[in-house]
PDB file of N, CA and C in Angstrom:
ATOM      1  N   UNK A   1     -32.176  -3.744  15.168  1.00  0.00           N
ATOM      2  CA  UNK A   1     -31.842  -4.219  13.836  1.00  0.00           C
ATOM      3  C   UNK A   1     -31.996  -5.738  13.839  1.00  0.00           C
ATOM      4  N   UNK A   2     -32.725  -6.389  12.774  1.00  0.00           N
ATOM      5  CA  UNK A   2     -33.039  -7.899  13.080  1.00  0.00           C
ATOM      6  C   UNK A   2     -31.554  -8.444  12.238  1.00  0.00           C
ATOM      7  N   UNK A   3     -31.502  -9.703  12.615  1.00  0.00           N
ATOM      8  CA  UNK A   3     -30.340 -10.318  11.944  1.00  0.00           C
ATOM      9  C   UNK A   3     -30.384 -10.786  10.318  1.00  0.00           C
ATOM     10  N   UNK A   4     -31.211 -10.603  10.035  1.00  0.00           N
ATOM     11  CA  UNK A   4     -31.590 -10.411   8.359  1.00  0.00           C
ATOM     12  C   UNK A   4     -30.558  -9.499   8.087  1.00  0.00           C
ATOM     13  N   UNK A   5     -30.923  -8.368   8.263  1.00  0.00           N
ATOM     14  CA  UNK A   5     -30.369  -6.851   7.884  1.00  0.00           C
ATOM     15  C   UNK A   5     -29.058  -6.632   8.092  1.00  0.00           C
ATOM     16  N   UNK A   6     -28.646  -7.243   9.096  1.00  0.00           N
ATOM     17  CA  UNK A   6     -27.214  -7.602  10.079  1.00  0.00           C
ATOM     18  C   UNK A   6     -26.539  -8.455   9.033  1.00  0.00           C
ATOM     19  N   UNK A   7     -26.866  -9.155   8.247  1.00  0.00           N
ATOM     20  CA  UNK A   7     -26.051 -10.194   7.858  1.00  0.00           C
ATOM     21  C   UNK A   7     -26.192  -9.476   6.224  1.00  0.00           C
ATOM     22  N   UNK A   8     -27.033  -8.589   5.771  1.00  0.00           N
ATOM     23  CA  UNK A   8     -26.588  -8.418   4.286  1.00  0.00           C
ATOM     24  C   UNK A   8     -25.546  -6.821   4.795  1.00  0.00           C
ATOM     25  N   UNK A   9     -25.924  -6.468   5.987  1.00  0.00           N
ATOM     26  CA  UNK A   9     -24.496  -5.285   5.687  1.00  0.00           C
ATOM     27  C   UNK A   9     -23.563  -6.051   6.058  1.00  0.00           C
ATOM     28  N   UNK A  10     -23.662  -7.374   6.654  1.00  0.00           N
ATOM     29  CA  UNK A  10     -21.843  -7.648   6.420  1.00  0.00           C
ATOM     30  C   UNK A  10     -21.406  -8.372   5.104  1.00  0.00           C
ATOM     31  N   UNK A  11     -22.352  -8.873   4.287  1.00  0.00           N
ATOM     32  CA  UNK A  11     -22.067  -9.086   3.189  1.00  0.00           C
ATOM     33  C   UNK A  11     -21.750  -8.484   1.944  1.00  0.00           C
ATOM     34  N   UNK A  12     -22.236  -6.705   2.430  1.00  0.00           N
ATOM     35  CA  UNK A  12     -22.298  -5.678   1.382  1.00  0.00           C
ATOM     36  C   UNK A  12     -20.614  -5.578   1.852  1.00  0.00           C
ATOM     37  N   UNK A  13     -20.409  -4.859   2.896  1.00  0.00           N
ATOM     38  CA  UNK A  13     -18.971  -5.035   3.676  1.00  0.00           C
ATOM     39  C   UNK A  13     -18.497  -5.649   3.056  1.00  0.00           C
ATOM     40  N   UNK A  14     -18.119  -6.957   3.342  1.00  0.00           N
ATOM     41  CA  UNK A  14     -17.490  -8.098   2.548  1.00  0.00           C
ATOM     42  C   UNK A  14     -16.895  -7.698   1.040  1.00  0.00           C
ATOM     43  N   UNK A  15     -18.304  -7.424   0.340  1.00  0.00           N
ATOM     44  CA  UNK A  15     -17.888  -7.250  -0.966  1.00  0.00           C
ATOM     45  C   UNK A  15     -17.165  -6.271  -1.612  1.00  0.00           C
ATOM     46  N   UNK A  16     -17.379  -4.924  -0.583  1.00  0.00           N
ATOM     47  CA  UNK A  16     -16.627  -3.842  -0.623  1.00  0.00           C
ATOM     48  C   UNK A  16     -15.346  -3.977  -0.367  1.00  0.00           C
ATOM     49  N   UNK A  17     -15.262  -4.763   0.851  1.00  0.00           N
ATOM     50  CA  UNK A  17     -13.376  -4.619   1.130  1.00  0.00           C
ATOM     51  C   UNK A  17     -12.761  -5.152   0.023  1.00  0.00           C
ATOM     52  N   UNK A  18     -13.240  -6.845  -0.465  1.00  0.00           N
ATOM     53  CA  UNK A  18     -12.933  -7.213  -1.729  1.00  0.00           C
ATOM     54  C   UNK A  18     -12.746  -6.473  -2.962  1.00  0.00           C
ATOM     55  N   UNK A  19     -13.738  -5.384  -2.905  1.00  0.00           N
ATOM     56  CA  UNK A  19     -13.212  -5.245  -4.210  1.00  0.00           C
ATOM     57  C   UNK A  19     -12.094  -4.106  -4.203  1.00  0.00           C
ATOM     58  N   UNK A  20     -12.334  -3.550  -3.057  1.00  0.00           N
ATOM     59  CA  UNK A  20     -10.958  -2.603  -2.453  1.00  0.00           C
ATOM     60  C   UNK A  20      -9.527  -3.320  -2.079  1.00  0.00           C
ATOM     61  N   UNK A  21      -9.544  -4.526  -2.064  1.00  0.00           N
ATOM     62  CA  UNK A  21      -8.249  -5.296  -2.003  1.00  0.00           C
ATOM     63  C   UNK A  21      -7.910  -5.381  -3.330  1.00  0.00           C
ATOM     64  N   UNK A  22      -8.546  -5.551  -4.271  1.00  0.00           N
ATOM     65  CA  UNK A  22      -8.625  -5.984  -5.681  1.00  0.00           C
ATOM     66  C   UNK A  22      -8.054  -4.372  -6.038  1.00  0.00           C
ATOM     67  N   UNK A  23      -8.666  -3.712  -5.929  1.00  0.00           N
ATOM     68  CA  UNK A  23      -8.233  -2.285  -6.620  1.00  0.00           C
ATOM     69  C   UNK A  23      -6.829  -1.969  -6.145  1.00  0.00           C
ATOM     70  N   UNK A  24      -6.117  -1.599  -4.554  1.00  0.00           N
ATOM     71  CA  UNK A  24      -5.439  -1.835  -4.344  1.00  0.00           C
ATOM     72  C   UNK A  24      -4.215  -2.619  -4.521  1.00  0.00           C
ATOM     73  N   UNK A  25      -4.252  -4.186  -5.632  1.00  0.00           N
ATOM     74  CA  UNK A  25      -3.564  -4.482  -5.915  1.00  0.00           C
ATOM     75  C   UNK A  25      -2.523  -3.945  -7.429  1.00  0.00           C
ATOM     76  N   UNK A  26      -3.972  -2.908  -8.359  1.00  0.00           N
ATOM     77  CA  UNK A  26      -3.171  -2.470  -9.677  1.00  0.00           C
ATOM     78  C   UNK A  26      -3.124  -1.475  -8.850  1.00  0.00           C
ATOM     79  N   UNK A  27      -2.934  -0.656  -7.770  1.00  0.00           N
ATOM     80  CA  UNK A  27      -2.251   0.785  -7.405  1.00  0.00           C
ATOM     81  C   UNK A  27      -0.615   0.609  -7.101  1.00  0.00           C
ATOM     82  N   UNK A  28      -0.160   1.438  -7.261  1.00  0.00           N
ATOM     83  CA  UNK A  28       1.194   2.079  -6.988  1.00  0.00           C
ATOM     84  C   UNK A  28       1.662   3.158  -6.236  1.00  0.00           C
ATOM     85  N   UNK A  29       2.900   2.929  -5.910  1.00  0.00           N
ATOM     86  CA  UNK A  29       3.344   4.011  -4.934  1.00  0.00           C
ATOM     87  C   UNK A  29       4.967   3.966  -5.131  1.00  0.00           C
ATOM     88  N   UNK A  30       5.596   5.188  -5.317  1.00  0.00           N
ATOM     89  CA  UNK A  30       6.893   4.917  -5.220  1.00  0.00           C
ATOM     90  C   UNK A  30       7.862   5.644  -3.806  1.00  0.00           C
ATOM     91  N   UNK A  31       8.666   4.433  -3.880  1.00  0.00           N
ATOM     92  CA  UNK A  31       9.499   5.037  -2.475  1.00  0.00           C
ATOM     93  C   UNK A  31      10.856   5.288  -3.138  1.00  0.00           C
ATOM     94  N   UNK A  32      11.129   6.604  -2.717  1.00  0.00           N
ATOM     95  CA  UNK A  32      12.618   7.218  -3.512  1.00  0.00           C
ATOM     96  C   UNK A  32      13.292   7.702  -1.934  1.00  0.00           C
ATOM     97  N   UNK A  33      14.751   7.076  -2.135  1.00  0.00           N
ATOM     98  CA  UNK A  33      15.546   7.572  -1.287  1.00  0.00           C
ATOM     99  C   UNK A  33      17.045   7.801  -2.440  1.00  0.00           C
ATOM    100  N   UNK A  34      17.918   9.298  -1.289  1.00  0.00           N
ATOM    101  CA  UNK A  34      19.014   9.550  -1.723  1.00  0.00           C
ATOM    102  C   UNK A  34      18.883  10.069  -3.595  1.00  0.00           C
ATOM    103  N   UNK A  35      17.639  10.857  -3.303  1.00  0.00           N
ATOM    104  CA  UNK A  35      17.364  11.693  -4.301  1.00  0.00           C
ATOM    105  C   UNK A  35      17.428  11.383  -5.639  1.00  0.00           C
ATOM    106  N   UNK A  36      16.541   9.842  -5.313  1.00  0.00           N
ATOM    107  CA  UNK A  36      16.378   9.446  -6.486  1.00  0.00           C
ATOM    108  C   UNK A  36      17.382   8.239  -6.894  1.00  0.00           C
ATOM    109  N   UNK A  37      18.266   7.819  -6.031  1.00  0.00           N
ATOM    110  CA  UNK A  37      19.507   7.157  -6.215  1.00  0.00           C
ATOM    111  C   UNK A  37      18.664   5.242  -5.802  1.00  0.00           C
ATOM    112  N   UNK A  38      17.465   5.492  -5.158  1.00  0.00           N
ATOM    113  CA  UNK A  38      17.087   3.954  -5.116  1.00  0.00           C
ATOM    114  C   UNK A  38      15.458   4.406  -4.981  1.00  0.00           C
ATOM    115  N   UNK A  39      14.749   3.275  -6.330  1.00  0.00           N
ATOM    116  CA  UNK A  39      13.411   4.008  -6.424  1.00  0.00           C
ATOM    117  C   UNK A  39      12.764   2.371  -6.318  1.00  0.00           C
ATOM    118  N   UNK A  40      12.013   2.161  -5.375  1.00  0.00           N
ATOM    119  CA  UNK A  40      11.259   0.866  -4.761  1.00  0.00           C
ATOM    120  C   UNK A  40       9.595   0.952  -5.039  1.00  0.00           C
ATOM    121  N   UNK A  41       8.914   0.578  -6.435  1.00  0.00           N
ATOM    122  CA  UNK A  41       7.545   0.472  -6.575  1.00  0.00           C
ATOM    123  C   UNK A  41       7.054  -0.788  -6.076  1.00  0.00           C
ATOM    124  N   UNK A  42       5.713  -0.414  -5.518  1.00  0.00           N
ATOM    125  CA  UNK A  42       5.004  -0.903  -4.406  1.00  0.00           C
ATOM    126  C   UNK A  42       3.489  -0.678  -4.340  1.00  0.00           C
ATOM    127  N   UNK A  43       3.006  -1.778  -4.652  1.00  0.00           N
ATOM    128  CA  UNK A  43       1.476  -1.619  -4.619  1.00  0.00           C
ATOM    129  C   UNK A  43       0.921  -1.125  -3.480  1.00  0.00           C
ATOM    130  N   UNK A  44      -0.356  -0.997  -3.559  1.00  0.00           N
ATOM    131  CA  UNK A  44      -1.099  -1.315  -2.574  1.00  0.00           C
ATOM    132  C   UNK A  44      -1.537  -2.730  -1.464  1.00  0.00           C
ATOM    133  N   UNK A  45      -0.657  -3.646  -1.633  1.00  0.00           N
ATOM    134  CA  UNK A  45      -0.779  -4.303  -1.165  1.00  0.00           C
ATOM    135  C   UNK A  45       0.320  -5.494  -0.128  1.00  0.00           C
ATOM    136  N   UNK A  46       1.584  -4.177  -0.284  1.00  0.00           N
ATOM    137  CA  UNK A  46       2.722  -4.323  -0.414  1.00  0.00           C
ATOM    138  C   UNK A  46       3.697  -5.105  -1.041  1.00  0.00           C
ATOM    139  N   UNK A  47       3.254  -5.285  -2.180  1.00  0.00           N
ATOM    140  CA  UNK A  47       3.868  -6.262  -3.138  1.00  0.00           C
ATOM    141  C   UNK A  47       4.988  -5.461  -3.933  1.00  0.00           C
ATOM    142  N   UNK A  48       6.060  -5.699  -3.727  1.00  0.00           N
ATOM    143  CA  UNK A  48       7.490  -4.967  -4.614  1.00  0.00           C
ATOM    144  C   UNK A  48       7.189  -5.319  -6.312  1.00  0.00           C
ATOM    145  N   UNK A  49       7.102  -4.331  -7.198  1.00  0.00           N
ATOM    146  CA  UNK A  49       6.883  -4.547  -7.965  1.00  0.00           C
ATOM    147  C   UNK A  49       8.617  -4.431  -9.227  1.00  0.00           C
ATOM    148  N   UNK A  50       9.204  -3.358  -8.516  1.00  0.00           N
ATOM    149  CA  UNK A  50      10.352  -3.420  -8.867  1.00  0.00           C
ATOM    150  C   UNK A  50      11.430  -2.400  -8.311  1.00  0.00           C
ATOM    151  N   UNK A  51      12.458  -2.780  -7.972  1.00  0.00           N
ATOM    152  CA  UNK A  51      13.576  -1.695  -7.131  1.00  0.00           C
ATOM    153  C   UNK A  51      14.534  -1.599  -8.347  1.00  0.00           C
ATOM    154  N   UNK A  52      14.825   0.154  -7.870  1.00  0.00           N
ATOM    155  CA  UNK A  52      16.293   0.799  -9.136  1.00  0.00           C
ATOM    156  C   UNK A  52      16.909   1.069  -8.242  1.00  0.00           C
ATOM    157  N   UNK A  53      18.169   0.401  -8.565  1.00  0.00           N
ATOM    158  CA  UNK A  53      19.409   1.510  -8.117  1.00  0.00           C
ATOM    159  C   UNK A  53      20.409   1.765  -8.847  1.00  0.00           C
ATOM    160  N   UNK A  54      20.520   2.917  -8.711  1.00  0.00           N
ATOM    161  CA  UNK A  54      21.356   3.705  -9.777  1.00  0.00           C
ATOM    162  C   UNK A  54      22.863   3.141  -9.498  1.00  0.00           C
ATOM    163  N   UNK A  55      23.452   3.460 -11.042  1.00  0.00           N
ATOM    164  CA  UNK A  55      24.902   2.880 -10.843  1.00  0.00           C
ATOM    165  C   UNK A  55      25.550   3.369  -9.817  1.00  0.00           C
ATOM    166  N   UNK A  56      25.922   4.541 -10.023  1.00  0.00           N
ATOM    167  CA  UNK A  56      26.621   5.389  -8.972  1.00  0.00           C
ATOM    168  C   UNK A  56      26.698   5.145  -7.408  1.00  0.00           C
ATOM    169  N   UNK A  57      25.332   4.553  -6.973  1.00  0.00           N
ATOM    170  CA  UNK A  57      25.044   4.185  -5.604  1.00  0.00           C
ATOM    171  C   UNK A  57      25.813   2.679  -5.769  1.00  0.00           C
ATOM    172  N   UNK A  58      25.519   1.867  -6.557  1.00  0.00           N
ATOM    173  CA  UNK A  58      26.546   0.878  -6.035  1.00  0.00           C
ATOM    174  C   UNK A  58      27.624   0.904  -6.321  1.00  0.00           C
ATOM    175  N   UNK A  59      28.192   1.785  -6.757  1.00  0.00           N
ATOM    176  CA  UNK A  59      29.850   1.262  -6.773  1.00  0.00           C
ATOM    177  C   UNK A  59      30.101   2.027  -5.352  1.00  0.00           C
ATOM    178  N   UNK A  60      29.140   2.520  -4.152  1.00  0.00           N
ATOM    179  CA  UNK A  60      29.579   3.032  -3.005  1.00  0.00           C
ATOM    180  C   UNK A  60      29.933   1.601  -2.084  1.00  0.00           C
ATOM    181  N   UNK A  61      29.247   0.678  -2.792  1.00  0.00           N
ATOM    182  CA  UNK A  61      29.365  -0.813  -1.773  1.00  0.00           C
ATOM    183  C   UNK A  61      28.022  -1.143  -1.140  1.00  0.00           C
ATOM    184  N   UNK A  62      27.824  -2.363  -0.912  1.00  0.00           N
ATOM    185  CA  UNK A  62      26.629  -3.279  -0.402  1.00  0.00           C
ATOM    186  C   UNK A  62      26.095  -1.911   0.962  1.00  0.00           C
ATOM    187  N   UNK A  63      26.658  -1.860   1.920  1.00  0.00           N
ATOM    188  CA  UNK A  63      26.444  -0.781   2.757  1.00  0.00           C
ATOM    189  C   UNK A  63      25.554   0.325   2.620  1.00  0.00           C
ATOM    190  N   UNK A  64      25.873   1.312   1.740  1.00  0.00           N
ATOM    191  CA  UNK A  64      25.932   2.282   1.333  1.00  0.00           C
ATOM    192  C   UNK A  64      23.839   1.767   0.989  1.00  0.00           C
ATOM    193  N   UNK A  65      23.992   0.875   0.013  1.00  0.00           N
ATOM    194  CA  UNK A  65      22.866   0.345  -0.862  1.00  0.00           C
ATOM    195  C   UNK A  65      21.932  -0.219  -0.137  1.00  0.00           C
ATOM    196  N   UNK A  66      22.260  -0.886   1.059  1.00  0.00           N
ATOM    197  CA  UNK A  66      21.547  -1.403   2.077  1.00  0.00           C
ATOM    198  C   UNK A  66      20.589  -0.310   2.524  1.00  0.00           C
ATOM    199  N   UNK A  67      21.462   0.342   3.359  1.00  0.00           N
ATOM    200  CA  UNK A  67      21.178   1.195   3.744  1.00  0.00           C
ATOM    201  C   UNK A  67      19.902   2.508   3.166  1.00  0.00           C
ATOM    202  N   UNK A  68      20.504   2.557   1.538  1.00  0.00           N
ATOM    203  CA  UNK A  68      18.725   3.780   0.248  1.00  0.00           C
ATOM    204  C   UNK A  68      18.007   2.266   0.177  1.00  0.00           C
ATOM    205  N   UNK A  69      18.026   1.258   0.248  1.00  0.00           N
ATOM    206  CA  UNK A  69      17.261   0.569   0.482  1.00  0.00           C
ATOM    207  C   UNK A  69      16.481   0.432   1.572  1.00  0.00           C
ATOM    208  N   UNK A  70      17.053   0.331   2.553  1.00  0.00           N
ATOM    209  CA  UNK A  70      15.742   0.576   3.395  1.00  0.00           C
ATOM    210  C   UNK A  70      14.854   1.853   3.840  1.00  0.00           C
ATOM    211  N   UNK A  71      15.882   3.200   3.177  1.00  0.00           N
ATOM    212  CA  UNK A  71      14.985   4.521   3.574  1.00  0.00           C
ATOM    213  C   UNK A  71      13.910   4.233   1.950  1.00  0.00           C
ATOM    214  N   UNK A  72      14.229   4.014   1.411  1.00  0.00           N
ATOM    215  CA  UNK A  72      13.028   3.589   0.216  1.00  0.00           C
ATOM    216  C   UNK A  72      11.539   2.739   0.602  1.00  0.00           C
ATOM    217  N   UNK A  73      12.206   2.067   1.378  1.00  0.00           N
ATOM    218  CA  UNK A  73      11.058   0.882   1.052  1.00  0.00           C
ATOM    219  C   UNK A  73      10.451   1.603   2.291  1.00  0.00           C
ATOM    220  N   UNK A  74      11.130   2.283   3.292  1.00  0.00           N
ATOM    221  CA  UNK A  74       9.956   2.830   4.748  1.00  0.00           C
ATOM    222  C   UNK A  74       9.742   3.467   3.819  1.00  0.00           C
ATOM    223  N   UNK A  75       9.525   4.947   2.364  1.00  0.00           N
ATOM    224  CA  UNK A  75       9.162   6.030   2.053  1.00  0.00           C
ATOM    225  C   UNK A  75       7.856   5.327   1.570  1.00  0.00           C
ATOM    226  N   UNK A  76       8.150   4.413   0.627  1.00  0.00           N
ATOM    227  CA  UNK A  76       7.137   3.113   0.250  1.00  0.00           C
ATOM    228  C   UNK A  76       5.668   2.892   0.732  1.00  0.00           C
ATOM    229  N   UNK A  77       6.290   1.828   1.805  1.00  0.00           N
ATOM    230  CA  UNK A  77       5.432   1.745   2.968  1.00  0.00           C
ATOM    231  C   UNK A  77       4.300   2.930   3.635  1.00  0.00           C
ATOM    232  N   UNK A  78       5.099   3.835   4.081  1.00  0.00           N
ATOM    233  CA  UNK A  78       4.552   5.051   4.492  1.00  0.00           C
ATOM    234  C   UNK A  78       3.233   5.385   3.150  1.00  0.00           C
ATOM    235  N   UNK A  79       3.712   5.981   1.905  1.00  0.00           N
ATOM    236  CA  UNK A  79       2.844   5.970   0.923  1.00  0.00           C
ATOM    237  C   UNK A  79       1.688   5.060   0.898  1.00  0.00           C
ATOM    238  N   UNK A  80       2.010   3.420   0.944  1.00  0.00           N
ATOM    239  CA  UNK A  80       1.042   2.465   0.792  1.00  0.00           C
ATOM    240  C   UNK A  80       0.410   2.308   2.066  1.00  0.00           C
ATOM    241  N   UNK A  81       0.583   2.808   3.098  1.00  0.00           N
ATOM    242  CA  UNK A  81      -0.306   2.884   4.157  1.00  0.00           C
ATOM    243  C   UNK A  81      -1.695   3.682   3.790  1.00  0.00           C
ATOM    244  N   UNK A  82      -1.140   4.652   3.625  1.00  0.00           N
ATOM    245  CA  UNK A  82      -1.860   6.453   3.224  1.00  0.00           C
ATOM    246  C   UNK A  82      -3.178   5.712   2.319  1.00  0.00           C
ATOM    247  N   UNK A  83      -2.408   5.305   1.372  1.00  0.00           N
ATOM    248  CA  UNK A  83      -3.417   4.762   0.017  1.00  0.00           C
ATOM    249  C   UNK A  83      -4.454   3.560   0.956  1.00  0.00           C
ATOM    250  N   UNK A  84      -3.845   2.684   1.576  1.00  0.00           N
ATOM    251  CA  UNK A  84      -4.705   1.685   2.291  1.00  0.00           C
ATOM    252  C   UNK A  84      -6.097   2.167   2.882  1.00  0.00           C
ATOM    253  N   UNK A  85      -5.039   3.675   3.536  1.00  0.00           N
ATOM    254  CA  UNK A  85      -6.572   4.232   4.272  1.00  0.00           C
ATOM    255  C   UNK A  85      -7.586   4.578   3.554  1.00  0.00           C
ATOM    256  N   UNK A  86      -6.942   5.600   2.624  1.00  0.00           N
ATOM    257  CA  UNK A  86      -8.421   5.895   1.911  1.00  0.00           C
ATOM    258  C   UNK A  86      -8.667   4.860   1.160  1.00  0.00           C
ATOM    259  N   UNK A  87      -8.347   4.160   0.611  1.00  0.00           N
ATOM    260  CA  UNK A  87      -8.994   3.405  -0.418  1.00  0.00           C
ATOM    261  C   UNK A  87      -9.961   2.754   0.595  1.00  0.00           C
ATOM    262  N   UNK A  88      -9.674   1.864   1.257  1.00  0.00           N
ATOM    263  CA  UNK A  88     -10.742   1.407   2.684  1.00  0.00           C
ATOM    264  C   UNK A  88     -11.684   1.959   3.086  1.00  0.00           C
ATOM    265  N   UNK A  89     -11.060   3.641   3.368  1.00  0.00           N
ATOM    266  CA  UNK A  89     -12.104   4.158   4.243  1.00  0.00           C
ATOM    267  C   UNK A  89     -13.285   4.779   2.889  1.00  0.00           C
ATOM    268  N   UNK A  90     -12.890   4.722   1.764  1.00  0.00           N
ATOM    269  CA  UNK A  90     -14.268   4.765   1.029  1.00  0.00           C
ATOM    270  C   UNK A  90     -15.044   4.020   0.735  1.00  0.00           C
ATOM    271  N   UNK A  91     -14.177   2.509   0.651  1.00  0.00           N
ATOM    272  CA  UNK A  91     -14.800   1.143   0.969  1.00  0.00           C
ATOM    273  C   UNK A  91     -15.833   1.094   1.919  1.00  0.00           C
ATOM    274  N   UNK A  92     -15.557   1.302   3.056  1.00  0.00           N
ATOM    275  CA  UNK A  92     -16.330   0.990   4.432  1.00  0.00           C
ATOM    276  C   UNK A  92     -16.886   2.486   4.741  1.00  0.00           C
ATOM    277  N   UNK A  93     -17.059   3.521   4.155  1.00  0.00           N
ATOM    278  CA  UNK A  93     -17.714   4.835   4.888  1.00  0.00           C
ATOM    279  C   UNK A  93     -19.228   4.961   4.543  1.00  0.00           C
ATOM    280  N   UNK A  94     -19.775   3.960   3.787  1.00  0.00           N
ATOM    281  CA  UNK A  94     -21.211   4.386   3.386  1.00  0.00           C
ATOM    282  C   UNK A  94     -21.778   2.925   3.947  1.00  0.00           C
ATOM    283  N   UNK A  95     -21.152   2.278   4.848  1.00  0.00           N
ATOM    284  CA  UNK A  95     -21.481   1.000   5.771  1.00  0.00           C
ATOM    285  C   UNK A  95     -21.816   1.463   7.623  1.00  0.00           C
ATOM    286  N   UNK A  96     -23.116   1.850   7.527  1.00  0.00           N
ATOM    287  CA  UNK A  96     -23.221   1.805   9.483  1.00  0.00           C
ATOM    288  C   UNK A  96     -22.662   1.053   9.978  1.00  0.00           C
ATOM    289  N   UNK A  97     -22.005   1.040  11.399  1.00  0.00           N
ATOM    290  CA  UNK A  97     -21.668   0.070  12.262  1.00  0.00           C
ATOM    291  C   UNK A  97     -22.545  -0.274  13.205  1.00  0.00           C
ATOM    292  N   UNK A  98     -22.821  -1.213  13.436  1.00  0.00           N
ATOM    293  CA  UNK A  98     -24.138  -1.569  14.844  1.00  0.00           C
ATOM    294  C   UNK A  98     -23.217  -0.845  16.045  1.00  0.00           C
ATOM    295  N   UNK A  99     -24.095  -0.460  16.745  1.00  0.00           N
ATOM    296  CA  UNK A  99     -23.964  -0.162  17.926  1.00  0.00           C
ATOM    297  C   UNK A  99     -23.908  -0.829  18.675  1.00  0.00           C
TER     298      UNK A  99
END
């Protein structure tokens, strides 16, 4: 492969991940813990877009809230991983890799 050819698939690359970062940023994902009691939206890019918590969960105390807070935001996470992949891997699947 001459370096001509080498340098527009990394530029096609390039433009693909870009615009897959870009897409990724209007996606969503929600992380719900305690059945709904704390609901954490979350792009694709891990950007918090906005956390609920229900009344009921806080009058249990900071603790209690801490705590659906962070099983939310791993449910989150987990989701916006998932989405990372594919969105990427359709990005980058019609790109050869040099050998």
């Amino acid at each position: 492969m001459d370096m001509e050819a080498l340098m527009a698939q990394a530029s096609e690359l390039q433009d693909k991940v870009t615009a897959a970062q870009e897409k990724l940023s209007l996606m969503h994902v929600k992380g719900i813990s305690g059945n709904g009691s704390v609901i954490i939206d979350m792009n694709g890019k891990y950007d918090i877009a906005n956390i609920t918590i229900s009344d009921d969960l806080a009058l249990k105390g900071g603790k209690a809230v801490a705590e659906m807070v962070a099983l939310a935001y791993n449910d989150a996470k987990a989701k916006a991983d998932e989405l990372i992949d594919n969105v990427m891997g359709e990005a980058t699947a019609s790109i050869p890799m040099p050998e």
